[in-house]
PDB file of N, CA and C in Angstrom:
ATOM      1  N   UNK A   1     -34.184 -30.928  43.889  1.00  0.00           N
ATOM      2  CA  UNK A   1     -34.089 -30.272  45.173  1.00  0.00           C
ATOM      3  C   UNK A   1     -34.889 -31.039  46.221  1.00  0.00           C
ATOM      4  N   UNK A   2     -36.022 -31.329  45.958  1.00  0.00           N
ATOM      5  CA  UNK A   2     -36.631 -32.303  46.530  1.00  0.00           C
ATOM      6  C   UNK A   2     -36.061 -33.506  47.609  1.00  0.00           C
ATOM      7  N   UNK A   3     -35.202 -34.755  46.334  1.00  0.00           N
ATOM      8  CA  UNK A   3     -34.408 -35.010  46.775  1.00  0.00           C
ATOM      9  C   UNK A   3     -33.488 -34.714  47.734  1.00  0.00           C
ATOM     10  N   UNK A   4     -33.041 -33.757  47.680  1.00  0.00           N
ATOM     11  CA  UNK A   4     -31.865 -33.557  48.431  1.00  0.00           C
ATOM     12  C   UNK A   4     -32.323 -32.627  49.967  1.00  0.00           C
ATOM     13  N   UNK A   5     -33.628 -32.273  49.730  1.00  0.00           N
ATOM     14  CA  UNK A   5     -34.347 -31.862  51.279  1.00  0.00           C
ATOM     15  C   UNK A   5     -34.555 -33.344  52.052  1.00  0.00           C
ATOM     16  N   UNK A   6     -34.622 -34.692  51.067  1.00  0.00           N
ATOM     17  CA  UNK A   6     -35.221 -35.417  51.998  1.00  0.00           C
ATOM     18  C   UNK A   6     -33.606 -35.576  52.715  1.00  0.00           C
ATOM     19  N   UNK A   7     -32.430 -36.124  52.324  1.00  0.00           N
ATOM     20  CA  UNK A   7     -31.379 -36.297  52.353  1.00  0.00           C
ATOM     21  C   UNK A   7     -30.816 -35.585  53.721  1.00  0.00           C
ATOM     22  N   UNK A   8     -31.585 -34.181  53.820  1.00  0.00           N
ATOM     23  CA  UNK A   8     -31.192 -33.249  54.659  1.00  0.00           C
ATOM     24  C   UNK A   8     -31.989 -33.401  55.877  1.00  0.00           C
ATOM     25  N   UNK A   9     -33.253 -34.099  55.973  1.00  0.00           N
ATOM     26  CA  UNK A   9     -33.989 -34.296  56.913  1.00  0.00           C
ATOM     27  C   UNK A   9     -33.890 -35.770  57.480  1.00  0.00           C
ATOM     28  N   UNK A  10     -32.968 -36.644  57.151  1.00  0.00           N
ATOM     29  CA  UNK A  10     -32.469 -37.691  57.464  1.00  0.00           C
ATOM     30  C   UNK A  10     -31.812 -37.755  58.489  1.00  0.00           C
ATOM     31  N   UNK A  11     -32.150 -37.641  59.537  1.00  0.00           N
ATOM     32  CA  UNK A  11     -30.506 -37.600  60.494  1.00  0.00           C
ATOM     33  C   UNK A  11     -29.241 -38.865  60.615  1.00  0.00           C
ATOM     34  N   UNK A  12     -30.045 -39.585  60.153  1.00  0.00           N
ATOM     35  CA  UNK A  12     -29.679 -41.140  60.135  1.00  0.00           C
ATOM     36  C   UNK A  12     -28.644 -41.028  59.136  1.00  0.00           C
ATOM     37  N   UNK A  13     -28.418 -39.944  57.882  1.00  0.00           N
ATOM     38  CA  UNK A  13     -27.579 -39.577  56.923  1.00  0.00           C
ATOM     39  C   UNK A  13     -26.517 -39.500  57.620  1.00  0.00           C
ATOM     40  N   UNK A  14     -24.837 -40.033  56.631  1.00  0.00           N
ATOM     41  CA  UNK A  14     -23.949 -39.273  57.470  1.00  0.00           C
ATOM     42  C   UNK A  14     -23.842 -38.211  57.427  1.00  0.00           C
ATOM     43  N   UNK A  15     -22.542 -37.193  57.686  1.00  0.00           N
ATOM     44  CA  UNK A  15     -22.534 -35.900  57.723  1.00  0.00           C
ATOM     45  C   UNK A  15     -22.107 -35.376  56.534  1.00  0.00           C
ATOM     46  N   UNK A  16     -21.208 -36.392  55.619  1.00  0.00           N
ATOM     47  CA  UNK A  16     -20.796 -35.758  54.151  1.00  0.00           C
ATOM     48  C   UNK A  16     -22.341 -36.175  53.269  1.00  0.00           C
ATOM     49  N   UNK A  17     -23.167 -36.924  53.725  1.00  0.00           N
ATOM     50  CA  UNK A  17     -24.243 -37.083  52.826  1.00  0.00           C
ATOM     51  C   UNK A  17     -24.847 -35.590  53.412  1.00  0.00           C
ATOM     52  N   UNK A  18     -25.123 -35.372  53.625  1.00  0.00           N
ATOM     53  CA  UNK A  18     -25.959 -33.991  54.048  1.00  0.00           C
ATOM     54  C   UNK A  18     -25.560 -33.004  53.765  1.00  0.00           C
ATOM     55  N   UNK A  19     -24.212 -32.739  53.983  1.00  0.00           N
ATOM     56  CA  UNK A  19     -23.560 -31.785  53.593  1.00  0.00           C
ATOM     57  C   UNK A  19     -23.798 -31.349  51.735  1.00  0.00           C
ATOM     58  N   UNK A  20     -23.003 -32.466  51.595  1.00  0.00           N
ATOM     59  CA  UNK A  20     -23.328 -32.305  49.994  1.00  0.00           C
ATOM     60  C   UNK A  20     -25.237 -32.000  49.557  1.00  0.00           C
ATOM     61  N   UNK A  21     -25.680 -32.662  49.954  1.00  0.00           N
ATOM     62  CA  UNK A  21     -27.069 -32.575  49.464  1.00  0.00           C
ATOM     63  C   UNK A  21     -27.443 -30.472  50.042  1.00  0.00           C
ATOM     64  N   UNK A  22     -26.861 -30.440  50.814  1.00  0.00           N
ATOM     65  CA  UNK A  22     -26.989 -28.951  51.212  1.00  0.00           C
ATOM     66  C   UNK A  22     -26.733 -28.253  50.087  1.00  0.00           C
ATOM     67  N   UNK A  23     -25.455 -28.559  49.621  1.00  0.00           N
ATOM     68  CA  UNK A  23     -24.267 -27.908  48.610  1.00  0.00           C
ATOM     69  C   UNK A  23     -24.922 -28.043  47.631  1.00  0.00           C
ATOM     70  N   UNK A  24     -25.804 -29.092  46.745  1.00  0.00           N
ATOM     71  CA  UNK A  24     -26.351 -29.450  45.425  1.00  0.00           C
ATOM     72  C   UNK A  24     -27.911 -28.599  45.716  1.00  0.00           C
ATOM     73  N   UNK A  25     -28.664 -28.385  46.833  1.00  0.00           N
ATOM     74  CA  UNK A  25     -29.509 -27.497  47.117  1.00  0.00           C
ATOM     75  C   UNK A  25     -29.323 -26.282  46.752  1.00  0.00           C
ATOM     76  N   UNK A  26     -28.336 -25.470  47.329  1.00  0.00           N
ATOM     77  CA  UNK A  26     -27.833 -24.339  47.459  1.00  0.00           C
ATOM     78  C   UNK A  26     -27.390 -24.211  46.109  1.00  0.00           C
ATOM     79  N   UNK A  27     -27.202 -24.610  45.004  1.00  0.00           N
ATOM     80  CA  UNK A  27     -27.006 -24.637  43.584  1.00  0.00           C
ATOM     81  C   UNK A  27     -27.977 -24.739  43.309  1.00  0.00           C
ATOM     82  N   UNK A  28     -29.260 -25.743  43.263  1.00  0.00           N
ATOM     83  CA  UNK A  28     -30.273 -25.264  42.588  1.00  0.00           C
ATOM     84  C   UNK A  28     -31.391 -24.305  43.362  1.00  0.00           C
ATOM     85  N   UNK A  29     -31.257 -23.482  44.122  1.00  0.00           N
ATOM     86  CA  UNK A  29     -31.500 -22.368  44.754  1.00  0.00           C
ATOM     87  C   UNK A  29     -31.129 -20.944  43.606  1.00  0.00           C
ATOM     88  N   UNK A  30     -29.590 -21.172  43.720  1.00  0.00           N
ATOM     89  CA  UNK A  30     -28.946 -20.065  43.217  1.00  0.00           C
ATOM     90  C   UNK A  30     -28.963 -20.199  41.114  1.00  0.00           C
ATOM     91  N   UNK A  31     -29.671 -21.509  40.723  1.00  0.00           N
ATOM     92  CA  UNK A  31     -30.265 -21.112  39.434  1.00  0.00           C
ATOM     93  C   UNK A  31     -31.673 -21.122  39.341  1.00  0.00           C
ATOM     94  N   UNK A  32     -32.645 -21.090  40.694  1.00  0.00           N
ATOM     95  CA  UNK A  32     -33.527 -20.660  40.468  1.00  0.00           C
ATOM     96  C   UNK A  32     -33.154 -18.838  40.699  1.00  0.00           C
ATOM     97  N   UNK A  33     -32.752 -18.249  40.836  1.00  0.00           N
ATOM     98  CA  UNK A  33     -32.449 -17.182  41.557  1.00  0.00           C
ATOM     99  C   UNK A  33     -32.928 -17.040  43.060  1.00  0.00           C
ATOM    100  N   UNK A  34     -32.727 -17.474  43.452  1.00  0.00           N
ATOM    101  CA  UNK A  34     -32.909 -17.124  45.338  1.00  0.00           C
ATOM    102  C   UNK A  34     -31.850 -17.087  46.022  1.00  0.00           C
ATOM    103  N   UNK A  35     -31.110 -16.206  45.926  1.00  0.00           N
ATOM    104  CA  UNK A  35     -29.909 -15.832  46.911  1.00  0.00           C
ATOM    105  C   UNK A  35     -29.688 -16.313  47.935  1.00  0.00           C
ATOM    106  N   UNK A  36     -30.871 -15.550  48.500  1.00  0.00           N
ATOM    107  CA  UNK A  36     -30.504 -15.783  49.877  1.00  0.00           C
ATOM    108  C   UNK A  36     -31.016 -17.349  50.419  1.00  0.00           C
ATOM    109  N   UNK A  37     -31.773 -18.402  49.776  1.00  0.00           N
ATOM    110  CA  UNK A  37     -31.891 -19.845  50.355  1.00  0.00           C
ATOM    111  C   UNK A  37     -30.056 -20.206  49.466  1.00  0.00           C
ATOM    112  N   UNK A  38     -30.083 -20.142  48.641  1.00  0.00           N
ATOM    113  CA  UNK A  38     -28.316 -20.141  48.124  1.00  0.00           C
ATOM    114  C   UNK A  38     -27.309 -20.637  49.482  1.00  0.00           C
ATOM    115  N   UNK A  39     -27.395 -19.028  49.726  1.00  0.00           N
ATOM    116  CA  UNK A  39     -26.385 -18.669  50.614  1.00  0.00           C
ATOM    117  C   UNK A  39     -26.922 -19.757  51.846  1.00  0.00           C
ATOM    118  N   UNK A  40     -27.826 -19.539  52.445  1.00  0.00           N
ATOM    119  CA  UNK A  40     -28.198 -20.183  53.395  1.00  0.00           C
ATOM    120  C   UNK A  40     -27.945 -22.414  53.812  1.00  0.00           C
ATOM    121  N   UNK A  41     -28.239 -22.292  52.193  1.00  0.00           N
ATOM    122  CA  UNK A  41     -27.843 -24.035  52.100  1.00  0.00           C
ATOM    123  C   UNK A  41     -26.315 -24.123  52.251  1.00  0.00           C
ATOM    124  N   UNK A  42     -25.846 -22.902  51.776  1.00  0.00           N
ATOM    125  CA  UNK A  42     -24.171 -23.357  51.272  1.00  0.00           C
ATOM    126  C   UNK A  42     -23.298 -23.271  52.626  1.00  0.00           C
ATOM    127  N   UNK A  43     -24.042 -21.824  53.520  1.00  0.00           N
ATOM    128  CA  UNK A  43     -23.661 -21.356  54.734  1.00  0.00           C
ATOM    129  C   UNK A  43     -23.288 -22.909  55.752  1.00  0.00           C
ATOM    130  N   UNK A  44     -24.714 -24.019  55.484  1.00  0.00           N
ATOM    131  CA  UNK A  44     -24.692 -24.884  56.129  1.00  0.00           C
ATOM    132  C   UNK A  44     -24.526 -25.787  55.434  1.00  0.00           C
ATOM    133  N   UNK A  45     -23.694 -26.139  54.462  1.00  0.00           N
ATOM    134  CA  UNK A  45     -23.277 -27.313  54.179  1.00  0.00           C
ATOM    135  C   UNK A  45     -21.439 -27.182  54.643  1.00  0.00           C
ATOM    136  N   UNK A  46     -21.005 -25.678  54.820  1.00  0.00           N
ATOM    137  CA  UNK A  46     -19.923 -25.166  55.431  1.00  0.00           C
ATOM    138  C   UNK A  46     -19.589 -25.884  56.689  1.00  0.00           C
ATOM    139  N   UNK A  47     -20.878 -25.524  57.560  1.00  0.00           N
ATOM    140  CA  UNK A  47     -20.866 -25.739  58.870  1.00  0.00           C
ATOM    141  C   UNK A  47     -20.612 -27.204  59.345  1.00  0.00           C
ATOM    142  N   UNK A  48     -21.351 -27.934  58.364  1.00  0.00           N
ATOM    143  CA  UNK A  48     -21.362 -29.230  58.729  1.00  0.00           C
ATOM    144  C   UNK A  48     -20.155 -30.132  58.112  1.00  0.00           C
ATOM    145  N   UNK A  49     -19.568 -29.503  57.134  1.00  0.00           N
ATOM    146  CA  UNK A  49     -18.288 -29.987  57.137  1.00  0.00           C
ATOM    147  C   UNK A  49     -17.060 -29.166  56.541  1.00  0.00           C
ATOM    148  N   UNK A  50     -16.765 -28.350  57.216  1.00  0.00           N
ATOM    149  CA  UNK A  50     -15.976 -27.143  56.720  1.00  0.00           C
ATOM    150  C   UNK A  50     -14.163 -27.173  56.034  1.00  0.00           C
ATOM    151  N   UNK A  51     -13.788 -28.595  55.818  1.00  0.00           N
ATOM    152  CA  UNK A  51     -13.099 -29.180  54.920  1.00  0.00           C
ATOM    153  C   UNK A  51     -13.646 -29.252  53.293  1.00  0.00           C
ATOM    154  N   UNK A  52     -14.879 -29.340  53.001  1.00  0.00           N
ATOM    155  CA  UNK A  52     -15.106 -29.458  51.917  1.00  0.00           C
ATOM    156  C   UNK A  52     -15.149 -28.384  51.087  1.00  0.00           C
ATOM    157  N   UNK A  53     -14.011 -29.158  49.947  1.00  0.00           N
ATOM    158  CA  UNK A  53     -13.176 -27.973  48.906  1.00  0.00           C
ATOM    159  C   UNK A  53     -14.375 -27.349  48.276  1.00  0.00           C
ATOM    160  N   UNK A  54     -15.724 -28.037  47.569  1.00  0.00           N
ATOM    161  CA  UNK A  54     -16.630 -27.382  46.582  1.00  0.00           C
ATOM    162  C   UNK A  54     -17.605 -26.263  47.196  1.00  0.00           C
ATOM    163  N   UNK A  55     -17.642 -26.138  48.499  1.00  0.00           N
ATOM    164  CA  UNK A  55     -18.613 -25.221  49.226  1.00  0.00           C
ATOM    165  C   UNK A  55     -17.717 -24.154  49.664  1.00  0.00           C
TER     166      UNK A  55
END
């Protein structure tokens, strides 16, 4: 998760790199049990690219 916060704080990332790193967040969110950061990573990995089939 780590990883994938830095990924997210990159702006220099493109937008499918971020996205996904949102999406792989928001999964290990939702097996730590935390719902609601879950929802919240997945909400915005939506936003930022709302074509993508796995979110």
């Amino acid at each position: 998760m780590e990883a994938c916060t830095y990924v997210i704080d990159d702006a220099a990332r493109r937008v499918d790199e971020r996205s996904t790193a949102y999406l792989r967040r928001g999964a290990g969110w939702s097996m730590k049990g935390d719902d609601g950061r879950a929802i919240a990573d997945i909400d915005q990995a939506i936003r930022l690219e709302p074509a993508q089939v796995d979110a």
